[in-house]
PDB file of N, CA and C in Angstrom:
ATOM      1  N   UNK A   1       0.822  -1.193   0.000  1.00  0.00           N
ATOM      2  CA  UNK A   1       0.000   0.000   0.000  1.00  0.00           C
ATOM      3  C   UNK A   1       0.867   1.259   0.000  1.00  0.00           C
ATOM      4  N   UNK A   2       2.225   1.154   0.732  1.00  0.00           N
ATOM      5  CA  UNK A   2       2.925   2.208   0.807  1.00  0.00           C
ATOM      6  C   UNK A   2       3.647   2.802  -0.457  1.00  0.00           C
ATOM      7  N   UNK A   3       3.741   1.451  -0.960  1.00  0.00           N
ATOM      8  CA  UNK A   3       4.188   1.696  -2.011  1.00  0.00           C
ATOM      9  C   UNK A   3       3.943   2.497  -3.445  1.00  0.00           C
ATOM     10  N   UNK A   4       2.782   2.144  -3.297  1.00  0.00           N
ATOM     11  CA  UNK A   4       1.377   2.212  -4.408  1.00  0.00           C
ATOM     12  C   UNK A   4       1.534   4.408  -4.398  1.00  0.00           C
ATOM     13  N   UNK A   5       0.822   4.303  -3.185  1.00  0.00           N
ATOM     14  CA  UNK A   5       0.874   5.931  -2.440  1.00  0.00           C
ATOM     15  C   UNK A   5       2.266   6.464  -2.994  1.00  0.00           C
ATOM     16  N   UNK A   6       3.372   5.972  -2.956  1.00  0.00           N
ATOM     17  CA  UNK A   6       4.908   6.699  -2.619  1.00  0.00           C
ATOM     18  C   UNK A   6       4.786   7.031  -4.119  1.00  0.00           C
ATOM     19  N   UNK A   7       4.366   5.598  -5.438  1.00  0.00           N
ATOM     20  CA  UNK A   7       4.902   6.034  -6.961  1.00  0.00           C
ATOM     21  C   UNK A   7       3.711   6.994  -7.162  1.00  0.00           C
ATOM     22  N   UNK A   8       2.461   7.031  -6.693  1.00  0.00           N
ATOM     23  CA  UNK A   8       1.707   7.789  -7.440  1.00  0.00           C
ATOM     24  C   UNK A   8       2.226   9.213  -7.049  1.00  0.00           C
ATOM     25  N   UNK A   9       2.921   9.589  -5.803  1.00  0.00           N
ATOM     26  CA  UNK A   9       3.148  10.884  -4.977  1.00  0.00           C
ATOM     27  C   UNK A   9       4.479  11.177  -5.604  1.00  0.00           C
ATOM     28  N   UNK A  10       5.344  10.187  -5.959  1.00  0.00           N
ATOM     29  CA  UNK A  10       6.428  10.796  -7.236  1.00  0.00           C
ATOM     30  C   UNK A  10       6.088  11.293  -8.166  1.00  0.00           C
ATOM     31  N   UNK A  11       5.142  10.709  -9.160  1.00  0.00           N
ATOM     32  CA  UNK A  11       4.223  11.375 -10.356  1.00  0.00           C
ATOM     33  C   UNK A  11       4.089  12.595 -10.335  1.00  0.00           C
ATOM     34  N   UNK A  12       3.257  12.607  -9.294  1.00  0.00           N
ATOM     35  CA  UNK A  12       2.462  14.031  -9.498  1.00  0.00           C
ATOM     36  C   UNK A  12       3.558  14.998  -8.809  1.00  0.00           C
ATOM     37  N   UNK A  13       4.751  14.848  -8.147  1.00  0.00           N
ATOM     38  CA  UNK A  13       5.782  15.794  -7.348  1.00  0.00           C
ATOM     39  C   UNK A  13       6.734  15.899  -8.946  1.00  0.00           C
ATOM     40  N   UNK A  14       6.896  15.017  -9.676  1.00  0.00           N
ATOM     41  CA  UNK A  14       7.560  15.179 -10.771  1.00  0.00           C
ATOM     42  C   UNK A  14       6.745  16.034 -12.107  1.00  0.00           C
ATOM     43  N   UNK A  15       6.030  16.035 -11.704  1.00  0.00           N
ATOM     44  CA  UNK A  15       5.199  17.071 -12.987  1.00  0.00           C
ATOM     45  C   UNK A  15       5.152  18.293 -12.617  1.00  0.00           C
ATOM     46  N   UNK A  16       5.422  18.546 -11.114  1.00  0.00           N
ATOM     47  CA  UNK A  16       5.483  20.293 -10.375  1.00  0.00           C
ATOM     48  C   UNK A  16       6.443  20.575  -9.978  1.00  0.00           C
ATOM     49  N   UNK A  17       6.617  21.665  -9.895  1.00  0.00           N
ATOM     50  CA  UNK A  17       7.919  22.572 -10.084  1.00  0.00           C
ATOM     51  C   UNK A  17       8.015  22.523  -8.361  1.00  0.00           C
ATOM     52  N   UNK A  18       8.893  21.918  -7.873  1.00  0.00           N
ATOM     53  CA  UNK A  18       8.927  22.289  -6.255  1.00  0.00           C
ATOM     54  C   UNK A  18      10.306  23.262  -6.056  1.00  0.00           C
ATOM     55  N   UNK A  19      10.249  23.804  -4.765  1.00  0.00           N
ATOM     56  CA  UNK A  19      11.375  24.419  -4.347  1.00  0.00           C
ATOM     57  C   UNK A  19      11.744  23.698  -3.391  1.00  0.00           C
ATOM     58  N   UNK A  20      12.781  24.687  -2.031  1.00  0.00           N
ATOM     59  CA  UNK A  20      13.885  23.914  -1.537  1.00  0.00           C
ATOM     60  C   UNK A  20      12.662  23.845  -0.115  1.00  0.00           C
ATOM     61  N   UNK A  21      11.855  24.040   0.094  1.00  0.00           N
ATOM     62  CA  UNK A  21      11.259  23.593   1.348  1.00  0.00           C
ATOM     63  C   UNK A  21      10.534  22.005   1.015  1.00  0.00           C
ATOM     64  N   UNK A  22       9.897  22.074  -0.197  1.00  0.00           N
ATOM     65  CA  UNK A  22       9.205  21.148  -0.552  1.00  0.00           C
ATOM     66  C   UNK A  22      10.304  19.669  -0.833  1.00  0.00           C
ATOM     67  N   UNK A  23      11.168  20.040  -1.082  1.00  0.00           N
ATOM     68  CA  UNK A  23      12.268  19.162  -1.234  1.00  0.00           C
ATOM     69  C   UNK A  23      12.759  18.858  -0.274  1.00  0.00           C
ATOM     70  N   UNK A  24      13.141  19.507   0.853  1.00  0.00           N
ATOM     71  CA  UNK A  24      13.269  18.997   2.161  1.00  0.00           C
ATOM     72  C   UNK A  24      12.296  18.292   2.998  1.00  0.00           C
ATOM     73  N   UNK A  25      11.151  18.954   3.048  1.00  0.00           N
ATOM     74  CA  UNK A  25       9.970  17.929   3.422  1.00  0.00           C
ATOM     75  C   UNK A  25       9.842  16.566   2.828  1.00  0.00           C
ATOM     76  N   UNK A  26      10.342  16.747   1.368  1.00  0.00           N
ATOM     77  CA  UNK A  26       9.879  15.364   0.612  1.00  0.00           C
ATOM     78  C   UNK A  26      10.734  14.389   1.453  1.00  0.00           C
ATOM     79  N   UNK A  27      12.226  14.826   1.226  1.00  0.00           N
ATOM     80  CA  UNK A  27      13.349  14.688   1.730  1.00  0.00           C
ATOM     81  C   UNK A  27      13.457  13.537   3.466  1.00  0.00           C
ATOM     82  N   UNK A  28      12.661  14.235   3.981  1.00  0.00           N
ATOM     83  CA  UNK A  28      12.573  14.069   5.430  1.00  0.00           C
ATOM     84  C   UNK A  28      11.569  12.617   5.462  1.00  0.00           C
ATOM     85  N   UNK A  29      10.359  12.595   4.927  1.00  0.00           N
ATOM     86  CA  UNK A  29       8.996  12.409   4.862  1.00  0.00           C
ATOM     87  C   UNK A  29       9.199  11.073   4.336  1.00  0.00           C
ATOM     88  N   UNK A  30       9.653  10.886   3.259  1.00  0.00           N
ATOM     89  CA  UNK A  30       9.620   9.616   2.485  1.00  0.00           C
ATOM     90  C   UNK A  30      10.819   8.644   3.115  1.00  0.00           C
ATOM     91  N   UNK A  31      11.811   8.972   3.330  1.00  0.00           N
ATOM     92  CA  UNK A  31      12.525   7.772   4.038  1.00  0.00           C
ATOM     93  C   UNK A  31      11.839   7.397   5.162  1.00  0.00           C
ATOM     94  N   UNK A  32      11.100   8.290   5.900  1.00  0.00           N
ATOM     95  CA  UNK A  32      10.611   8.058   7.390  1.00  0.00           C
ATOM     96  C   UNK A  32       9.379   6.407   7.547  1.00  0.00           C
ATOM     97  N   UNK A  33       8.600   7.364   6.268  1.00  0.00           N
ATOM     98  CA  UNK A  33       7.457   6.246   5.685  1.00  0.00           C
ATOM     99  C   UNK A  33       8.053   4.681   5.213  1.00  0.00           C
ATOM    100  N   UNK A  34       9.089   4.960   4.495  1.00  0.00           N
ATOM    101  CA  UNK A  34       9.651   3.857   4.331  1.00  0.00           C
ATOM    102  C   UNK A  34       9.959   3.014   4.793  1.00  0.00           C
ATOM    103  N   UNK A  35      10.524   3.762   6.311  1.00  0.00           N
ATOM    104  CA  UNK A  35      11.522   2.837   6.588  1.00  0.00           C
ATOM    105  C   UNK A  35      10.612   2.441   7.705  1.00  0.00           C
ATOM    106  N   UNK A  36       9.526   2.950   8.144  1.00  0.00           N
ATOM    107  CA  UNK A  36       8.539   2.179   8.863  1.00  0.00           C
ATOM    108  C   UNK A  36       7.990   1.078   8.506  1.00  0.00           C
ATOM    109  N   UNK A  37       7.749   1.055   6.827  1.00  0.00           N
ATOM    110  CA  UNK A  37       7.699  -0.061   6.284  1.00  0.00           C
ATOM    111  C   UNK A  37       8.241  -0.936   6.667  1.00  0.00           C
ATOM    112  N   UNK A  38       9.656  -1.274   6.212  1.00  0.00           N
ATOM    113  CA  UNK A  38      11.354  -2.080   6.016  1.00  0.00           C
ATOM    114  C   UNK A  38      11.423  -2.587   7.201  1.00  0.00           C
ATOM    115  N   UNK A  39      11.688  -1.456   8.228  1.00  0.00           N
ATOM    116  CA  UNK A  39      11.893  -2.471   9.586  1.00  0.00           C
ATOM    117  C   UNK A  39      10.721  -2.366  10.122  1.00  0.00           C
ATOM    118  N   UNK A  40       9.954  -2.836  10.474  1.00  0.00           N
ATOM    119  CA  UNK A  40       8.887  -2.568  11.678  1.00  0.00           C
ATOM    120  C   UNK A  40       8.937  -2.990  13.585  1.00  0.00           C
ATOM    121  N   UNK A  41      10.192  -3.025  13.139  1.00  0.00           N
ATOM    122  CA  UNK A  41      10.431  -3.633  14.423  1.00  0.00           C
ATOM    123  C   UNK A  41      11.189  -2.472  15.342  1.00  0.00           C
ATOM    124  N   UNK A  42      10.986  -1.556  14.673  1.00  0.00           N
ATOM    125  CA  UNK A  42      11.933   0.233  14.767  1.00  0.00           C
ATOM    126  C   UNK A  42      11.081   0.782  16.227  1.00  0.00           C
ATOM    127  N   UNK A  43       9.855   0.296  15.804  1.00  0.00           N
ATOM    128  CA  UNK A  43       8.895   0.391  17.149  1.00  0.00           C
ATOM    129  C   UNK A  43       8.892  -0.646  18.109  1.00  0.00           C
ATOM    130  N   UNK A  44       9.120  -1.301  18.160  1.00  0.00           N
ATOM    131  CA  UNK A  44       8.774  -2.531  18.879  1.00  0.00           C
ATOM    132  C   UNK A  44       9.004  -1.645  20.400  1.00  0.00           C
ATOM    133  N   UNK A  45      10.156  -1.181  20.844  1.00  0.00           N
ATOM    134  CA  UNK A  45       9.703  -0.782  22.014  1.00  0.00           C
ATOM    135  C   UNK A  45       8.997   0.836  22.495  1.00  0.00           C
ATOM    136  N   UNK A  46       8.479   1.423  21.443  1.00  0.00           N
ATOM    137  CA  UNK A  46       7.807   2.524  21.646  1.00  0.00           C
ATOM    138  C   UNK A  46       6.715   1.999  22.473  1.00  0.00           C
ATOM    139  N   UNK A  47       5.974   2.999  23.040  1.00  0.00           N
ATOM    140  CA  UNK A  47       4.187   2.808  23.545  1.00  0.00           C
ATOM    141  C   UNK A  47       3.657   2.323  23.064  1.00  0.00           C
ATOM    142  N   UNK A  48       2.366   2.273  23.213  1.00  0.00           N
ATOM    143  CA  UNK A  48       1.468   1.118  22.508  1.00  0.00           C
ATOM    144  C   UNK A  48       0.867   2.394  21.689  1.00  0.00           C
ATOM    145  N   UNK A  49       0.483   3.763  22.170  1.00  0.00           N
ATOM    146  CA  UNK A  49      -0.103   4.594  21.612  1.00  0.00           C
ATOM    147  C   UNK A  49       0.981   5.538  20.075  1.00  0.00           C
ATOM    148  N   UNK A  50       1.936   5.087  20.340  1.00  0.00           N
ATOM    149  CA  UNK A  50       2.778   5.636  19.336  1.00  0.00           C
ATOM    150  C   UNK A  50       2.996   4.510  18.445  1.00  0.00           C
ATOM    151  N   UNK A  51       3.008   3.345  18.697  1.00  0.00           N
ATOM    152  CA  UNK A  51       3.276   2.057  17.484  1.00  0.00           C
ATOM    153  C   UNK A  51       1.558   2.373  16.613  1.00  0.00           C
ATOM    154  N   UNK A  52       0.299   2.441  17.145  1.00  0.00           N
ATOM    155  CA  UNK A  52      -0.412   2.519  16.804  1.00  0.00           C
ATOM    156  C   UNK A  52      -0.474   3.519  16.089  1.00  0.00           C
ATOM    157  N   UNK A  53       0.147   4.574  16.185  1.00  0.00           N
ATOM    158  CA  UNK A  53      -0.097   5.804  15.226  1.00  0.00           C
ATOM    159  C   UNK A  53       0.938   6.141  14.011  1.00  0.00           C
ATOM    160  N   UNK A  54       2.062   5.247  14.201  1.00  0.00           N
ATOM    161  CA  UNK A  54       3.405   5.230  13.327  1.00  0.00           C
ATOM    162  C   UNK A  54       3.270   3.543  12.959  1.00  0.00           C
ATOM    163  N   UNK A  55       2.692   2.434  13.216  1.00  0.00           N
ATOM    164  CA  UNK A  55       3.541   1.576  12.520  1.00  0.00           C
ATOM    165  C   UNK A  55       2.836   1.675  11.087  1.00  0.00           C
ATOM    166  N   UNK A  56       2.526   2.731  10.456  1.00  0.00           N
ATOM    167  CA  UNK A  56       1.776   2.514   9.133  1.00  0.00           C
ATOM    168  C   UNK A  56       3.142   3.330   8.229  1.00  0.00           C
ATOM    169  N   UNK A  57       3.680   3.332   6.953  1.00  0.00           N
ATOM    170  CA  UNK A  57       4.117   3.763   6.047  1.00  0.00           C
ATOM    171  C   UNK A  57       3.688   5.130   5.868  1.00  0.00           C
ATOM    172  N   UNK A  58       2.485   5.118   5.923  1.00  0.00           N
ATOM    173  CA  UNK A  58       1.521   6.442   5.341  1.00  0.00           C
ATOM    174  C   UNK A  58       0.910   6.995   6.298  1.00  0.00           C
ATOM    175  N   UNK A  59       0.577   6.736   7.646  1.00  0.00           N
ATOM    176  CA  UNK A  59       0.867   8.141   8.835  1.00  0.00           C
ATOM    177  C   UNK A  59       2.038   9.037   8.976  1.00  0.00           C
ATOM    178  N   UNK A  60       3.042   7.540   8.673  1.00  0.00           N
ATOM    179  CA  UNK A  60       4.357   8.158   9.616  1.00  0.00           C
ATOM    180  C   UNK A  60       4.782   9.471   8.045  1.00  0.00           C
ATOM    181  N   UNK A  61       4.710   9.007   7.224  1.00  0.00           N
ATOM    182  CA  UNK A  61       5.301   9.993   6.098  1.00  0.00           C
ATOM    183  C   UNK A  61       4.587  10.753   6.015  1.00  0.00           C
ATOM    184  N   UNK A  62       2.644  10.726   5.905  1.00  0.00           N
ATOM    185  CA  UNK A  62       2.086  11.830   6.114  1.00  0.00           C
ATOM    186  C   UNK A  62       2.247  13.128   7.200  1.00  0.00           C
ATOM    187  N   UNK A  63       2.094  12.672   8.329  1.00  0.00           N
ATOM    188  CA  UNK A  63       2.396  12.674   9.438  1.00  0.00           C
ATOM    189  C   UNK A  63       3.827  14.229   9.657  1.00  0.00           C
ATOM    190  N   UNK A  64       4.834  13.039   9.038  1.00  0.00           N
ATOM    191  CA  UNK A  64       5.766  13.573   8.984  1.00  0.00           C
ATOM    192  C   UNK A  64       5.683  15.093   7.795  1.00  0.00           C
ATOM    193  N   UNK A  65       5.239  14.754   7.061  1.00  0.00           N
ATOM    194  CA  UNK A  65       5.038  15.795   5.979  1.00  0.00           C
ATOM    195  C   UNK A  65       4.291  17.376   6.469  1.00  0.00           C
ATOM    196  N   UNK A  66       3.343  16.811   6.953  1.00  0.00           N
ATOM    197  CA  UNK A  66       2.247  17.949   7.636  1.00  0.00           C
ATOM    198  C   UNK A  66       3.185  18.466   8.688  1.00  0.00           C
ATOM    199  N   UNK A  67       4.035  17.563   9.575  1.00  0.00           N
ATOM    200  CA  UNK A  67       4.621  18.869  10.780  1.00  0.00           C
ATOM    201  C   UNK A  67       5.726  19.582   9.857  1.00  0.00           C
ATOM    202  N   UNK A  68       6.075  18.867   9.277  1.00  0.00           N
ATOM    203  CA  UNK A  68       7.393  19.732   8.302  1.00  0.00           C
ATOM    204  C   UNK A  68       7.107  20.908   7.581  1.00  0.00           C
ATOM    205  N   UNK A  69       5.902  20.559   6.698  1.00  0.00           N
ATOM    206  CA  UNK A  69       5.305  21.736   5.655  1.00  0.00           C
ATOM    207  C   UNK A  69       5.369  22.732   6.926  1.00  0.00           C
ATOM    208  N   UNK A  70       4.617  23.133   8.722  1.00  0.00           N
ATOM    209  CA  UNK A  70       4.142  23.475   9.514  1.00  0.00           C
ATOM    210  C   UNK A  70       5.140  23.981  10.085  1.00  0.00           C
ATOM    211  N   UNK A  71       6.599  23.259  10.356  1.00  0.00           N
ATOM    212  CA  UNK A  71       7.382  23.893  11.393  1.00  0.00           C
ATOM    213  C   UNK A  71       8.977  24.543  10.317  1.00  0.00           C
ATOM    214  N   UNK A  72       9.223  23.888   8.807  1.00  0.00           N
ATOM    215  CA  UNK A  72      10.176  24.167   8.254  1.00  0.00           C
ATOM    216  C   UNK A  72      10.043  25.715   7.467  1.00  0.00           C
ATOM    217  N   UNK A  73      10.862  26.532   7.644  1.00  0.00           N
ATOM    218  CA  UNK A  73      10.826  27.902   7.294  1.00  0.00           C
ATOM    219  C   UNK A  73      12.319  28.315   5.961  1.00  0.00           C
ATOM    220  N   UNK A  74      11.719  27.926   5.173  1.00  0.00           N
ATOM    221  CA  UNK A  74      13.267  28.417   4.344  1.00  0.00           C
ATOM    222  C   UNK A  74      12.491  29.338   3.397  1.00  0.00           C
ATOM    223  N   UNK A  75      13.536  30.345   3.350  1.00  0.00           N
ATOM    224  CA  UNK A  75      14.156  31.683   2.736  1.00  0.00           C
ATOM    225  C   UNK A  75      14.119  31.069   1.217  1.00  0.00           C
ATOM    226  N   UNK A  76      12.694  31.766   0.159  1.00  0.00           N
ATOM    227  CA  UNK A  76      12.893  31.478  -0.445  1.00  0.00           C
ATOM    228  C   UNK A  76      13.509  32.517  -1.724  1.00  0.00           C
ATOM    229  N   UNK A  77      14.290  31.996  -2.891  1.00  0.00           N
ATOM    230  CA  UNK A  77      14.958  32.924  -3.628  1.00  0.00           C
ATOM    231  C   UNK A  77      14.210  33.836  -4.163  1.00  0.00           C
ATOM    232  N   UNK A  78      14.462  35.048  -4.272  1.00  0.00           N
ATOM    233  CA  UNK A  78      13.167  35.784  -5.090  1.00  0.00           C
ATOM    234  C   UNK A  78      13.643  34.968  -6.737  1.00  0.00           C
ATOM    235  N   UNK A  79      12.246  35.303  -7.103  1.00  0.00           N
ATOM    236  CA  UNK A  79      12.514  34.750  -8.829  1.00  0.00           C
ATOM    237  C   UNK A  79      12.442  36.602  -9.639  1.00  0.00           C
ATOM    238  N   UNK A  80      14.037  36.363 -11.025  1.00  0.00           N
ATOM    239  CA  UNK A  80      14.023  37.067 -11.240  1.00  0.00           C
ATOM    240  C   UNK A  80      13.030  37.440 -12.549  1.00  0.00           C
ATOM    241  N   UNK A  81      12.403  38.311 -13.040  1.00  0.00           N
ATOM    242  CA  UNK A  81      11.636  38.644 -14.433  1.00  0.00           C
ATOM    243  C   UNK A  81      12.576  38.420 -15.436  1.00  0.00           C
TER     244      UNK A  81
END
């Protein structure tokens, strides 16, 4: 399923013009999802209330995406005419 989500969310990130925040979020976001995937055992000793809310691919990268878009602040270049 994570997977499915990750190529269709390349698609459509590859047809738009992103800058350097969006690239860092991507940046951050998609290994996170991933790798919740890969190992799942990354949680094994978290809470019960945090395995439940991260052991998915697609919280943890969503998740991750939404505080990033929310807390990451970069200076962006002016564009020239």
């Amino acid at each position: 399923m994570f997977g499915m989500v990750a190529a269709v969310s390349i698609r459509i990130i590859a047809s738009q013009e992103i800058g350097r925040k969006e690239t860092l979020v991507l940046a951050v976001s998609l290994p996170l999802g991933l790798g919740v995937e890969l190992m799942q055992d990354v949680l094994k000793q978290a809470p019960e209330a945090i395995r439940s809310i991260f052991s998915s691919g697609i919280t943890t990268g969503g998740l991750t995406a939404i505080i990033g878009n929310i807390v990451i602040r970069v200076k962006e270049e002016s564009k020239k005419d």
